[in-house]
C-alpha atoms as a PDB file:
ATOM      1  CA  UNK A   1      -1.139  -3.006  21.527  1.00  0.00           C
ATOM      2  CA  UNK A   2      -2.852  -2.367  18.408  1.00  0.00           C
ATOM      3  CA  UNK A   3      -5.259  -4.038  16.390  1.00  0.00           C
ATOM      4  CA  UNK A   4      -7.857  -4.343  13.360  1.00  0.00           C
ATOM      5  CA  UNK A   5     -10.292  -6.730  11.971  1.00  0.00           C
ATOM      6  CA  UNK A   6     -12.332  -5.815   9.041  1.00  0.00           C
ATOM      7  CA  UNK A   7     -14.987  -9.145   8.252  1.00  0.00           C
ATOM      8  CA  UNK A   8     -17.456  -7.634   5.347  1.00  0.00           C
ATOM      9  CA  UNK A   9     -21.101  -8.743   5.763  1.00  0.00           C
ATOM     10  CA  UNK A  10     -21.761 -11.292   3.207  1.00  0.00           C
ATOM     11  CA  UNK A  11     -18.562 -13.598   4.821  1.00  0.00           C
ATOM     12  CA  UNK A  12     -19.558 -13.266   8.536  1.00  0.00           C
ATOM     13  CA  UNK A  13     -23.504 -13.321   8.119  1.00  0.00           C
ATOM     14  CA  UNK A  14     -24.859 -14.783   5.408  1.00  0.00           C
ATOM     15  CA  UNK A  15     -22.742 -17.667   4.544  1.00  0.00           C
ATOM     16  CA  UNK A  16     -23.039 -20.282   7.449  1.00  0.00           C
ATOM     17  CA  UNK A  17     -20.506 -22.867   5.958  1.00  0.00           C
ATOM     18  CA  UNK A  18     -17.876 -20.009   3.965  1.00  0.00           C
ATOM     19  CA  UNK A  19     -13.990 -20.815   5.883  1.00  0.00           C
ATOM     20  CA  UNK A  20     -13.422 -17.065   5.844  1.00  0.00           C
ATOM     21  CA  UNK A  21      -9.803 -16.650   4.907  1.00  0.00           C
ATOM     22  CA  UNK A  22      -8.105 -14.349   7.038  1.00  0.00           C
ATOM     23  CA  UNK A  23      -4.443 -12.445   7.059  1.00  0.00           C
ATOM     24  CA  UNK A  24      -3.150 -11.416  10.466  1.00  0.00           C
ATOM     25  CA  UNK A  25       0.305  -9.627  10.657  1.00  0.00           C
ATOM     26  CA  UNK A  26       2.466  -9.142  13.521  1.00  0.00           C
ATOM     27  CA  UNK A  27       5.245  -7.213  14.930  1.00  0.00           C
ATOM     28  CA  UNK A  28       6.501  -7.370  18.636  1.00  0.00           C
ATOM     29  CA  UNK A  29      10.199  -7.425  20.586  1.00  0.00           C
ATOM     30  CA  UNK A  30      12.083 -10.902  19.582  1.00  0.00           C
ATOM     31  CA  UNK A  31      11.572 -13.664  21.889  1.00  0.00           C
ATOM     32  CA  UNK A  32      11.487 -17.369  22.142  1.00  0.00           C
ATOM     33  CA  UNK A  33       7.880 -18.666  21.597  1.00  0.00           C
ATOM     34  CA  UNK A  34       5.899 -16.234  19.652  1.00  0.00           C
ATOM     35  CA  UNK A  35       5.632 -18.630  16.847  1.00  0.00           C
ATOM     36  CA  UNK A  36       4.556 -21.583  19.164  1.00  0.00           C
ATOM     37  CA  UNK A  37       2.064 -19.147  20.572  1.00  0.00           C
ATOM     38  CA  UNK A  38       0.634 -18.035  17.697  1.00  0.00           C
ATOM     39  CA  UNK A  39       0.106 -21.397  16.263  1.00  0.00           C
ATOM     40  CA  UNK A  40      -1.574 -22.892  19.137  1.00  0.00           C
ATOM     41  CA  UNK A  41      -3.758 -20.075  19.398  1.00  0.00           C
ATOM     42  CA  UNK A  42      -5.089 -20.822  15.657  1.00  0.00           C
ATOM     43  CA  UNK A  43      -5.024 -24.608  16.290  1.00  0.00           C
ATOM     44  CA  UNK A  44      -7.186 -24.003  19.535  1.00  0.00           C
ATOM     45  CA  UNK A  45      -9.426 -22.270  17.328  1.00  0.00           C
ATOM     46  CA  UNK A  46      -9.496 -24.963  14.444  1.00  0.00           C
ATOM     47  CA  UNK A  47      -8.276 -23.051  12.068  1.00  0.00           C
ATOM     48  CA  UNK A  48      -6.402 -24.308   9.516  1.00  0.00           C
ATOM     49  CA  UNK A  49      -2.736 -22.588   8.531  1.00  0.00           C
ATOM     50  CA  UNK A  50      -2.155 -21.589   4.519  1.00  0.00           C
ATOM     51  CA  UNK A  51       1.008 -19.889   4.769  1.00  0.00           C
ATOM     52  CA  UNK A  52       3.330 -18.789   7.389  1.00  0.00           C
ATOM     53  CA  UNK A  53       6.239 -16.006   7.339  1.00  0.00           C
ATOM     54  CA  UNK A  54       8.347 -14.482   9.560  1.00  0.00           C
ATOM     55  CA  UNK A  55      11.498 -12.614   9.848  1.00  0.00           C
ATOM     56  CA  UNK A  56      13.807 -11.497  12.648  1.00  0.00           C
ATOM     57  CA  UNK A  57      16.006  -7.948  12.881  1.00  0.00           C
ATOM     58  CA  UNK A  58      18.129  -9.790  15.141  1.00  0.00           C
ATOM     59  CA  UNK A  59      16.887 -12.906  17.449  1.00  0.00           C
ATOM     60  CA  UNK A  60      19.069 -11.067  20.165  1.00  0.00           C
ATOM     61  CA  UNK A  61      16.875  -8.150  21.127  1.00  0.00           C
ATOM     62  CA  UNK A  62      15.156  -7.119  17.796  1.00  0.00           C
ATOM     63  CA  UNK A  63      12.106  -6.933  16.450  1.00  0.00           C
ATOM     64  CA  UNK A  64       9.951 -10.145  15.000  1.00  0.00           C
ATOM     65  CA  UNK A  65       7.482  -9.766  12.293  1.00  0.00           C
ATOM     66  CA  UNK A  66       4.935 -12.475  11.401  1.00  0.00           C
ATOM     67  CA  UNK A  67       2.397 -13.188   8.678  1.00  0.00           C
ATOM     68  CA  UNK A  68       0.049 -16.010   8.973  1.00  0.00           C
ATOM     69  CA  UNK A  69      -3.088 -16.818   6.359  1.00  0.00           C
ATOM     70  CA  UNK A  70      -5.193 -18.733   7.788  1.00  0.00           C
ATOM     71  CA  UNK A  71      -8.812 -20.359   6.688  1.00  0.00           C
ATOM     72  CA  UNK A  72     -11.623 -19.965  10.355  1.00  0.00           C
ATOM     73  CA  UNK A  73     -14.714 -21.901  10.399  1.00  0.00           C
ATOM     74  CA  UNK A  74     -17.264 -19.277  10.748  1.00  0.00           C
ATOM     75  CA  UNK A  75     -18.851 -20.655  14.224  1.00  0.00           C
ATOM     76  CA  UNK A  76     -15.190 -19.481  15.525  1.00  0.00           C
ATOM     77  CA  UNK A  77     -15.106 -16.132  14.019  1.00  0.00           C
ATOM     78  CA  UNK A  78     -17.385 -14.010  17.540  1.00  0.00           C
ATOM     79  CA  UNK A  79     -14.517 -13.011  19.837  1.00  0.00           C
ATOM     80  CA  UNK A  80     -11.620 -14.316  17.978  1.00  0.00           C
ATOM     81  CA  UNK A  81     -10.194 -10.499  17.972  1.00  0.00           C
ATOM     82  CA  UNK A  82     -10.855 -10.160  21.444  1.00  0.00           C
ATOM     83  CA  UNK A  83      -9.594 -13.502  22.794  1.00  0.00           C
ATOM     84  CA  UNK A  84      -6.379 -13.368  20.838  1.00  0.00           C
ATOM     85  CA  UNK A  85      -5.815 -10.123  22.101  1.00  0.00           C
ATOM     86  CA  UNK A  86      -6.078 -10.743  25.876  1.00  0.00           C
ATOM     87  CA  UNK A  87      -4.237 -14.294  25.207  1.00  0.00           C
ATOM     88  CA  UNK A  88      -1.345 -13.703  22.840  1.00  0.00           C
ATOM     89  CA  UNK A  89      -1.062 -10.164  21.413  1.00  0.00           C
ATOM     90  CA  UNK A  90      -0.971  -8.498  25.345  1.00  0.00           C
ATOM     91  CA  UNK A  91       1.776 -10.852  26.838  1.00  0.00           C
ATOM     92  CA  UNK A  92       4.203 -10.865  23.537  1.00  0.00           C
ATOM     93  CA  UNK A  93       3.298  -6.652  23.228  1.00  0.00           C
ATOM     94  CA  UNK A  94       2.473  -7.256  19.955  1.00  0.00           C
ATOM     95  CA  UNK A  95       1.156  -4.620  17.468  1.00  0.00           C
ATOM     96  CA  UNK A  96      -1.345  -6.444  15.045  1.00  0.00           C
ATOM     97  CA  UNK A  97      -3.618  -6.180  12.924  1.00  0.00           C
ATOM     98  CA  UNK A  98      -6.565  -8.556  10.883  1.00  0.00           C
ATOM     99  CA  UNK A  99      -7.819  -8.621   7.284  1.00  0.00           C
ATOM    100  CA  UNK A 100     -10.561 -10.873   6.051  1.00  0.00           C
ATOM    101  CA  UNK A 101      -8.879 -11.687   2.412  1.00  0.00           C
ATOM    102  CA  UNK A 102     -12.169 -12.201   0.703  1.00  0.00           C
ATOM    103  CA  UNK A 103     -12.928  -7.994   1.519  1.00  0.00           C
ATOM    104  CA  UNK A 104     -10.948  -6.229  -1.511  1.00  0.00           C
ATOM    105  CA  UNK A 105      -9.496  -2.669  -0.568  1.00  0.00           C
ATOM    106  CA  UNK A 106     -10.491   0.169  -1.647  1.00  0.00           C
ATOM    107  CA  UNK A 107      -8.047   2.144  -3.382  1.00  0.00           C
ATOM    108  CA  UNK A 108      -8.761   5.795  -4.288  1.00  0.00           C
ATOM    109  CA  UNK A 109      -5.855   7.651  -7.083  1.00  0.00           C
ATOM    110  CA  UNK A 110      -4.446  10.650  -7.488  1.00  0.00           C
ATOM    111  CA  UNK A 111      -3.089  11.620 -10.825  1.00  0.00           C
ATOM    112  CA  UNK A 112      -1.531  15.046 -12.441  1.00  0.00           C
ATOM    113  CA  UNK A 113      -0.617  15.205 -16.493  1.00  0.00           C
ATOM    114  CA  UNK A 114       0.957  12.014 -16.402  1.00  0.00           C
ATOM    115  CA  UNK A 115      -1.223   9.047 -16.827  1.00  0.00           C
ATOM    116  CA  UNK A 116       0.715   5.811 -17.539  1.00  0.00           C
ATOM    117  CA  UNK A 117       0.737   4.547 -13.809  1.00  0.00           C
ATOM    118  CA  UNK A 118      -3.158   5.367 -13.478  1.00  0.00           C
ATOM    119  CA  UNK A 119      -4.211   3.539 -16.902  1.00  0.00           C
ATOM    120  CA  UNK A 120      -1.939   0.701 -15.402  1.00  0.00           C
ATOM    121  CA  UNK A 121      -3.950   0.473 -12.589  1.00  0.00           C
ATOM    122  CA  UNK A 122      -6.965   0.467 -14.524  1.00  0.00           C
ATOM    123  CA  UNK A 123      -5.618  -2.250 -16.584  1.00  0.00           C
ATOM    124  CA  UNK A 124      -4.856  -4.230 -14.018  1.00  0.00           C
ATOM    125  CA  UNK A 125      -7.724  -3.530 -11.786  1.00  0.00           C
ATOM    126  CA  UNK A 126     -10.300  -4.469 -15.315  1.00  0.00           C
ATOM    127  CA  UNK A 127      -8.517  -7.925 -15.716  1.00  0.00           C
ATOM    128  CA  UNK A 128      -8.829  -8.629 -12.479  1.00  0.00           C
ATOM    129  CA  UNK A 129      -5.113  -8.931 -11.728  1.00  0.00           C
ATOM    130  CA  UNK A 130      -5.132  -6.572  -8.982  1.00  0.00           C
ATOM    131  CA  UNK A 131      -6.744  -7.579  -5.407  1.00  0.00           C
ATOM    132  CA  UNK A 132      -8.471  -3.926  -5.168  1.00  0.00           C
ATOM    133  CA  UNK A 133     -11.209  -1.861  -6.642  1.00  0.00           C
ATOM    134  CA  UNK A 134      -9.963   1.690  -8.004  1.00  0.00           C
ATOM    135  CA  UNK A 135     -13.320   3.635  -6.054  1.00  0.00           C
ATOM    136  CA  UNK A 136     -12.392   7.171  -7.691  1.00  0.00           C
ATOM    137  CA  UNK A 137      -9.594   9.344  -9.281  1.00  0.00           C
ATOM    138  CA  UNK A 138      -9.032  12.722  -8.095  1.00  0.00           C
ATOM    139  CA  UNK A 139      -6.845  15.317 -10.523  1.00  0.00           C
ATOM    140  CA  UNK A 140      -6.366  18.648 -10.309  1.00  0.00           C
ATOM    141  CA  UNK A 141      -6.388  18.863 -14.205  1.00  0.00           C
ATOM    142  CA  UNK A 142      -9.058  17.133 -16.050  1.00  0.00           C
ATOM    143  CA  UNK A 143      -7.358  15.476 -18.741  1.00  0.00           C
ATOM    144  CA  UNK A 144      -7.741  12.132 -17.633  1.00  0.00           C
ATOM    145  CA  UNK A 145     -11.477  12.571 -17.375  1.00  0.00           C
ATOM    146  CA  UNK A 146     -12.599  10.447 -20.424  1.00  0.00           C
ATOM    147  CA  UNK A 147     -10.170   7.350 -19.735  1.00  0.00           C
ATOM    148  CA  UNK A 148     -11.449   7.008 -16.044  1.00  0.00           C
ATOM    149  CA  UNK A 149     -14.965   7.516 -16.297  1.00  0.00           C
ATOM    150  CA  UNK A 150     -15.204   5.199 -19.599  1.00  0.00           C
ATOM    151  CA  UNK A 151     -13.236   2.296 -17.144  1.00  0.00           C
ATOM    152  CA  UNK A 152     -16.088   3.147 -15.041  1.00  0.00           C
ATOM    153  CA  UNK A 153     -14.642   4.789 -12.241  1.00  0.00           C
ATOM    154  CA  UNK A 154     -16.120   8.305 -11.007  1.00  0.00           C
ATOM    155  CA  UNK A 155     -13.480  11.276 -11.656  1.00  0.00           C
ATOM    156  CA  UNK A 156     -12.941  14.064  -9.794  1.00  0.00           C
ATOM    157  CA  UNK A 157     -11.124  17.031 -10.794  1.00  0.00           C
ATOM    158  CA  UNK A 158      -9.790  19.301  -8.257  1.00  0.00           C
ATOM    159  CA  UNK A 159      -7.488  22.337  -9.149  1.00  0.00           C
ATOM    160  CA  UNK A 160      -5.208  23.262  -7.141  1.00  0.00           C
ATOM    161  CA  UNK A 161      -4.323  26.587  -7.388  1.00  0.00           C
ATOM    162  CA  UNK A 162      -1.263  28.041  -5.534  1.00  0.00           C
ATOM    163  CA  UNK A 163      -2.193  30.753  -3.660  1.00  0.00           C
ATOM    164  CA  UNK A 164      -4.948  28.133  -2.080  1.00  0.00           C
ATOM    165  CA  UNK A 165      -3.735  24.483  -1.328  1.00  0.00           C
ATOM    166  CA  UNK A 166      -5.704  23.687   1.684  1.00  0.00           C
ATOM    167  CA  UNK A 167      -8.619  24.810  -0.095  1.00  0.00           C
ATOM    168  CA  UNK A 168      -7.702  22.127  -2.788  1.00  0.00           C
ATOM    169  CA  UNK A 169      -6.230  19.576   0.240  1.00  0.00           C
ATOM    170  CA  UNK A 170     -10.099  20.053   1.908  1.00  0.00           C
ATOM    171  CA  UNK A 171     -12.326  19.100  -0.927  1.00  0.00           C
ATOM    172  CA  UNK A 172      -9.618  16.241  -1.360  1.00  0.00           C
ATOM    173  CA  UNK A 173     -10.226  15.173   2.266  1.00  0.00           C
ATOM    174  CA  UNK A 174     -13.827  15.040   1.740  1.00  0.00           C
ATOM    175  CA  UNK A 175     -14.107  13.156  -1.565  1.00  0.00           C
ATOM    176  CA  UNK A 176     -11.664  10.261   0.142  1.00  0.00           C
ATOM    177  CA  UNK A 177     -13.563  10.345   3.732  1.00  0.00           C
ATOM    178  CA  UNK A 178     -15.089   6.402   4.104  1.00  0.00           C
ATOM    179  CA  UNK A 179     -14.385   6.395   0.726  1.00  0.00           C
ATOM    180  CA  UNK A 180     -11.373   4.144   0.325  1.00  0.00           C
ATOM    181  CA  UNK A 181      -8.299   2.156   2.221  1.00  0.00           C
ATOM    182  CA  UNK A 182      -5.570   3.519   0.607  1.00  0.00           C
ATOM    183  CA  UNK A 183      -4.307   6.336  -1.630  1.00  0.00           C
ATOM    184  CA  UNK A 184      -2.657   5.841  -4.674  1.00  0.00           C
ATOM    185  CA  UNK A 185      -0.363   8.824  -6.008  1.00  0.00           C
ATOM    186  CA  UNK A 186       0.454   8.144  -9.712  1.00  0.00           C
ATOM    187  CA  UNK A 187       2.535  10.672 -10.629  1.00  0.00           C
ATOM    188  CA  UNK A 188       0.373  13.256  -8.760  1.00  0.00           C
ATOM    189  CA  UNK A 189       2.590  15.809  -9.092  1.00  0.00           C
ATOM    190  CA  UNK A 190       1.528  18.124  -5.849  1.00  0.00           C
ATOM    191  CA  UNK A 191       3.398  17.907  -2.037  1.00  0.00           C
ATOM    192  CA  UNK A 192       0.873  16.881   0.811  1.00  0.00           C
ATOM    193  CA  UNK A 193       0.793  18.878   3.585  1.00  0.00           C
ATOM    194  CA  UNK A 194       1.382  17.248   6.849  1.00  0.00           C
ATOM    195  CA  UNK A 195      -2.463  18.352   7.574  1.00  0.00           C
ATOM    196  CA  UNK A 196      -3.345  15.925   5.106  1.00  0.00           C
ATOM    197  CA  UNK A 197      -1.356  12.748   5.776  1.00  0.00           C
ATOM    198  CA  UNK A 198      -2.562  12.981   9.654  1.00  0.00           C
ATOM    199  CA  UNK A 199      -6.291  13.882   8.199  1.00  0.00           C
ATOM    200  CA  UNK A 200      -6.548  10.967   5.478  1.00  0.00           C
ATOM    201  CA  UNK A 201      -6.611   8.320   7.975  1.00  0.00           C
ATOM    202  CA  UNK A 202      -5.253   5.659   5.212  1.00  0.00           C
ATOM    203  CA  UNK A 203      -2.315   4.333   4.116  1.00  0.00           C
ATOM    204  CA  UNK A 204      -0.609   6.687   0.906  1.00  0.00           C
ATOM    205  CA  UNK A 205       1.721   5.053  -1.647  1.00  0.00           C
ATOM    206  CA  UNK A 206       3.923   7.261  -4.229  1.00  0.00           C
ATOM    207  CA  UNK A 207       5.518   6.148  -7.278  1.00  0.00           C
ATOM    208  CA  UNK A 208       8.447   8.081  -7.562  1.00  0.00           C
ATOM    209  CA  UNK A 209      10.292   8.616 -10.868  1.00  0.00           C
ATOM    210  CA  UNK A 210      13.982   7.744  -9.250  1.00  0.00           C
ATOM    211  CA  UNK A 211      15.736   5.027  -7.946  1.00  0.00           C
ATOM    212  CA  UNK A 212      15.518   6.902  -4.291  1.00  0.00           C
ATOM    213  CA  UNK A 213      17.153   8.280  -2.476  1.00  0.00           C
ATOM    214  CA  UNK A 214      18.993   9.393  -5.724  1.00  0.00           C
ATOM    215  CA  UNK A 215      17.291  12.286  -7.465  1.00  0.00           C
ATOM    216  CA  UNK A 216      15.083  13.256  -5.301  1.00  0.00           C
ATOM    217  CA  UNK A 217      12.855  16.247  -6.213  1.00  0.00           C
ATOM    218  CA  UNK A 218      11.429  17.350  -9.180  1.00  0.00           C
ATOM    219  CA  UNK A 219      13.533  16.332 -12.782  1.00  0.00           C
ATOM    220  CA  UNK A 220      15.326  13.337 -11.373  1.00  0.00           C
ATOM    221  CA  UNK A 221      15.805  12.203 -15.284  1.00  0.00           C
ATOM    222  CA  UNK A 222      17.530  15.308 -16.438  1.00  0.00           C
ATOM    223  CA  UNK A 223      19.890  15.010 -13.006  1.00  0.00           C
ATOM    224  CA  UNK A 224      20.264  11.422 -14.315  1.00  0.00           C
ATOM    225  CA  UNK A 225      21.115  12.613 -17.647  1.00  0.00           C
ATOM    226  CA  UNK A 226      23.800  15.190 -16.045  1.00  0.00           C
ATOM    227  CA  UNK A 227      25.476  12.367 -14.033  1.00  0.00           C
ATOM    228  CA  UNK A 228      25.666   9.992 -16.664  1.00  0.00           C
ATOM    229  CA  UNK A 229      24.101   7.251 -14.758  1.00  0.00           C
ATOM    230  CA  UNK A 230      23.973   3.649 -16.833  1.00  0.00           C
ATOM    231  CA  UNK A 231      20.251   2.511 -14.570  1.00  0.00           C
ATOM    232  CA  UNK A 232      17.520   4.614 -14.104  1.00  0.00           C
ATOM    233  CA  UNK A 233      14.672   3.379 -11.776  1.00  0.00           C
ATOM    234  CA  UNK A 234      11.651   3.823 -10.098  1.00  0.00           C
ATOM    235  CA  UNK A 235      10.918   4.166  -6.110  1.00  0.00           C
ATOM    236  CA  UNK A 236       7.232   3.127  -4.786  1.00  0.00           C
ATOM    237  CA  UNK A 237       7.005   4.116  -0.877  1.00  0.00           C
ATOM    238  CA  UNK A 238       4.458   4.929   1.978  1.00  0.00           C
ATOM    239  CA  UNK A 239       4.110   9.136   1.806  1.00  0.00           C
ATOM    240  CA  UNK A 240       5.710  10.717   5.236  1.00  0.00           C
ATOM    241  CA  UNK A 241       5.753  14.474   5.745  1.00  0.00           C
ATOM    242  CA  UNK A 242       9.672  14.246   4.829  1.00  0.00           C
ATOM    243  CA  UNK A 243       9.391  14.829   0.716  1.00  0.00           C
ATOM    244  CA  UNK A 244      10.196  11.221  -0.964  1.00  0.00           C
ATOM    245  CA  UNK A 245      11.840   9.989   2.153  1.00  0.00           C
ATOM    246  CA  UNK A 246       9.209   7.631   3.546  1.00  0.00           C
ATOM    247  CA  UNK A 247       9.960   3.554   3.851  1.00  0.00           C
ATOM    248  CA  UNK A 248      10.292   2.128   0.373  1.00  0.00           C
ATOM    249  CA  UNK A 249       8.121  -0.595  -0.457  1.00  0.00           C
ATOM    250  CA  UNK A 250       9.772  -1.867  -4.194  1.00  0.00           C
ATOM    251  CA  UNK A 251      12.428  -0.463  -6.443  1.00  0.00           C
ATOM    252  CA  UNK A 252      13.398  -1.689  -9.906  1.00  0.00           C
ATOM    253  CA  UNK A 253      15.783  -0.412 -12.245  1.00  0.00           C
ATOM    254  CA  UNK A 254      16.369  -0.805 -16.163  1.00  0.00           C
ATOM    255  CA  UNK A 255      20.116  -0.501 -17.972  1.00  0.00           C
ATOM    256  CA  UNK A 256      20.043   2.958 -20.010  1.00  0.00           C
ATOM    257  CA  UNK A 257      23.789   3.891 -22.070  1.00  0.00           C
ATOM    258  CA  UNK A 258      25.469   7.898 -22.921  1.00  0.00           C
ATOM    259  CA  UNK A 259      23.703   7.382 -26.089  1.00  0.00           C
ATOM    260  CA  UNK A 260      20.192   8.036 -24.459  1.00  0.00           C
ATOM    261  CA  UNK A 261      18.369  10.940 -24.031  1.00  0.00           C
ATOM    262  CA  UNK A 262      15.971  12.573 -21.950  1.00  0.00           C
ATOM    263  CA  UNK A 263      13.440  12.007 -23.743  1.00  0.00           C
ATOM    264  CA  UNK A 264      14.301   8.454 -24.064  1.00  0.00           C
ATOM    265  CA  UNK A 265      15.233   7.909 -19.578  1.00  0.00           C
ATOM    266  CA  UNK A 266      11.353   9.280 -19.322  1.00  0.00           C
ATOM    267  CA  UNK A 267      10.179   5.990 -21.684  1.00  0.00           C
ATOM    268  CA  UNK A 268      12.314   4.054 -20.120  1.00  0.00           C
ATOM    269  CA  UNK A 269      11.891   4.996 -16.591  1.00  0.00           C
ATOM    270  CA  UNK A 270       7.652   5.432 -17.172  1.00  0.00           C
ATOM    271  CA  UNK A 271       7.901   1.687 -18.002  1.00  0.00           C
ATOM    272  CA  UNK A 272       9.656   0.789 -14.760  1.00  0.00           C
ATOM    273  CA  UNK A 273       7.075   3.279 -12.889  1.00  0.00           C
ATOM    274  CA  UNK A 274       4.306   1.187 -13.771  1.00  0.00           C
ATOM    275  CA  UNK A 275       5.537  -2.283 -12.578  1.00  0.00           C
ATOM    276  CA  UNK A 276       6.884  -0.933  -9.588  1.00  0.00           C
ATOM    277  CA  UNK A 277       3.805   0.626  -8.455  1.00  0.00           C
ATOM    278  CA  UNK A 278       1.496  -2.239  -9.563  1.00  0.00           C
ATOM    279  CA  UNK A 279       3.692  -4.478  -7.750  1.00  0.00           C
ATOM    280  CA  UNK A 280       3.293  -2.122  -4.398  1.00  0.00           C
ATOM    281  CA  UNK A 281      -0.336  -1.092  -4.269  1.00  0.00           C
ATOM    282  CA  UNK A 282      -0.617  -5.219  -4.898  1.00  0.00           C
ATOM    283  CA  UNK A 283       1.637  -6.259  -2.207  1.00  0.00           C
ATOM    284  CA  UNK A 284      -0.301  -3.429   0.205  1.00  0.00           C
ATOM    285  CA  UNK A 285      -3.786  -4.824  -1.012  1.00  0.00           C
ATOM    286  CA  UNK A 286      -2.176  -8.183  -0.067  1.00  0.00           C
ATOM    287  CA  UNK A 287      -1.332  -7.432   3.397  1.00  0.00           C
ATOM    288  CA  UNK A 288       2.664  -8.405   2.904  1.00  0.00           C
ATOM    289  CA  UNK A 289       3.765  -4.786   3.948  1.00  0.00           C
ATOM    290  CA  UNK A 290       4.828  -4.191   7.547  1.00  0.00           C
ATOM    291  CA  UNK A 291       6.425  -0.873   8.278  1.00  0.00           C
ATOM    292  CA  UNK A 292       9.460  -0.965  10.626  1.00  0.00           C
ATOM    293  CA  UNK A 293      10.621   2.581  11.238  1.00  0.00           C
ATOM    294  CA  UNK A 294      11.610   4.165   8.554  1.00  0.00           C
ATOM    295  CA  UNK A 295      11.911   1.338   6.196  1.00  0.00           C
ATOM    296  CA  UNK A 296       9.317  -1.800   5.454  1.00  0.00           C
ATOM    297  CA  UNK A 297       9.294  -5.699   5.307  1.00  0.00           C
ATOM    298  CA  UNK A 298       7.908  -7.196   2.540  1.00  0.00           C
ATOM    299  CA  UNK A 299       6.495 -10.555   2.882  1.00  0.00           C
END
């Protein structure tokens, strides 16, 4: 069993009458019940169901996945962890985990030259259309310098020279340490060591400029060109130590034609890069992700 419940300060202590509004997510081995359980469990507990989904690999010996928003009274918050732990979570062998709603994630990026997906971000982030806060941009060149740090966001660049990439990877790992919930790579054009991933501790997301698993690799446009493919696309997923193989989150695609060029599949895929990845990092910041082996369910 595993589990996590993050409640921020202001929500559990100083507001006696705030309904904190709270995400759990579930996986466990298929079996009649788990629904019932769960339900009780939050009834029991007067809280008060927003949305419910859930979704089956096979009812027949597969795995069940469940998300369930729900709105607690605060006197029933102490213990609630604990209690649905020892009374649900143990005897379905459920791993689980909690998110108060109203604490936003903290997403640190990582950029290279290419800055369309990070100014996105920004975008997005500014207008409030993204359930995050961008906490800090790490680059290892410093062009983007100006646009971060007049959005407000502290920028750090870090070369990475490549004789020396743990040197680079270590002052990475520090800047990010209790510094964010996830990592964002948009278009950060450097391969993370296995070091890192099991060092980071968070979640990492990559945009990747291919409708994956075509194209992997570096130039997937100018293989694109070469094959004269008719939809070029874009491939957000969770960062594994296998390069762009890790479980896709979204994929889009637009129609391109032999009259294209290069040039012109880079536009063109850039502006599918940015909508995929929005849509990602949102539906991560969301808690709708569950990873199922090698691939994900989106709720």
């Amino acid at each position: 069993m595993n589990s996590t419940i993050v409640v921020p300060e202001e929500v559990s202590a100083g507001e006696p009458h705030a309904q904190a509004r709270m995400r759990l997510l579930v996986s466990c081995p298929d079996r009649p019940g788990i629904v019932a359980a769960v339900s009780r469990f939050l009834s029991d507990a007067d809280a008060n169901i927003i949305s419910l989904n859930q979704h089956s690999t096979d009812p027949a010996g597969g795995t069940f996945f469940l998300r369930v928003e729900f709105a607690l009274p605060p006197e029933r918050r102490e213990g609630f962890a604990e209690r649905f732990g020892l009374t649900v979570a143990d005897h379905f062998g459920m791993t689980w985990r909690w998110w108060d709603a109203a604490q936003r994630k903290r997403v640190a990026v990582l950029v290279s030259k290419h800055d369309h997906c990070l100014v996105d971000l920004l975008y997005r982030w500014q207008r409030s259309e993204l359930d995050a806060d961008v906490v800090l941009v790490a680059s290892n060149h410093p062009d983007s310098r100006h646009t971060v740090e007049a959005a407000g966001v502290p920028y750090h660049h870090v070369p990475v020279h490549r004789d020396d990439k743990p040197a680079a990877e270590a002052k990475l790992l520090e800047l990010l340490d209790g510094e964010c919930d996830m990592v964002v790579l948009a278009r950060y054009m450097q391969i993370l060591s296995s070091e890192f991933l099991d060092r980071v501790g968070v979640p990492v997301i990559n945009i990747h400029h291919s409708f994956l698993p075509a194209f992997a690799g570096a130039g997937p446009y100018e293989q694109a060109k070469q094959r004269g493919v008719k939809l070029v696309g874009a491939t957000a997923h969770y960062v594994t130590e296998e390069l762009d193989a890790g479980p896709i989150i979204e994929q889009d695609v637009v129609r391109v034609s032999h009259a294209d060029d290069v040039p012109t599949l880079i536009r063109l895929g850039a502006e599918v890069e940015r909508a995929v990845l929005a849509r990602a990092v949102q539906w991560h910041c969301q808690d709708r992700v569950l990873r199922h082996r090698n691939s994900t369910v989106v709720f």
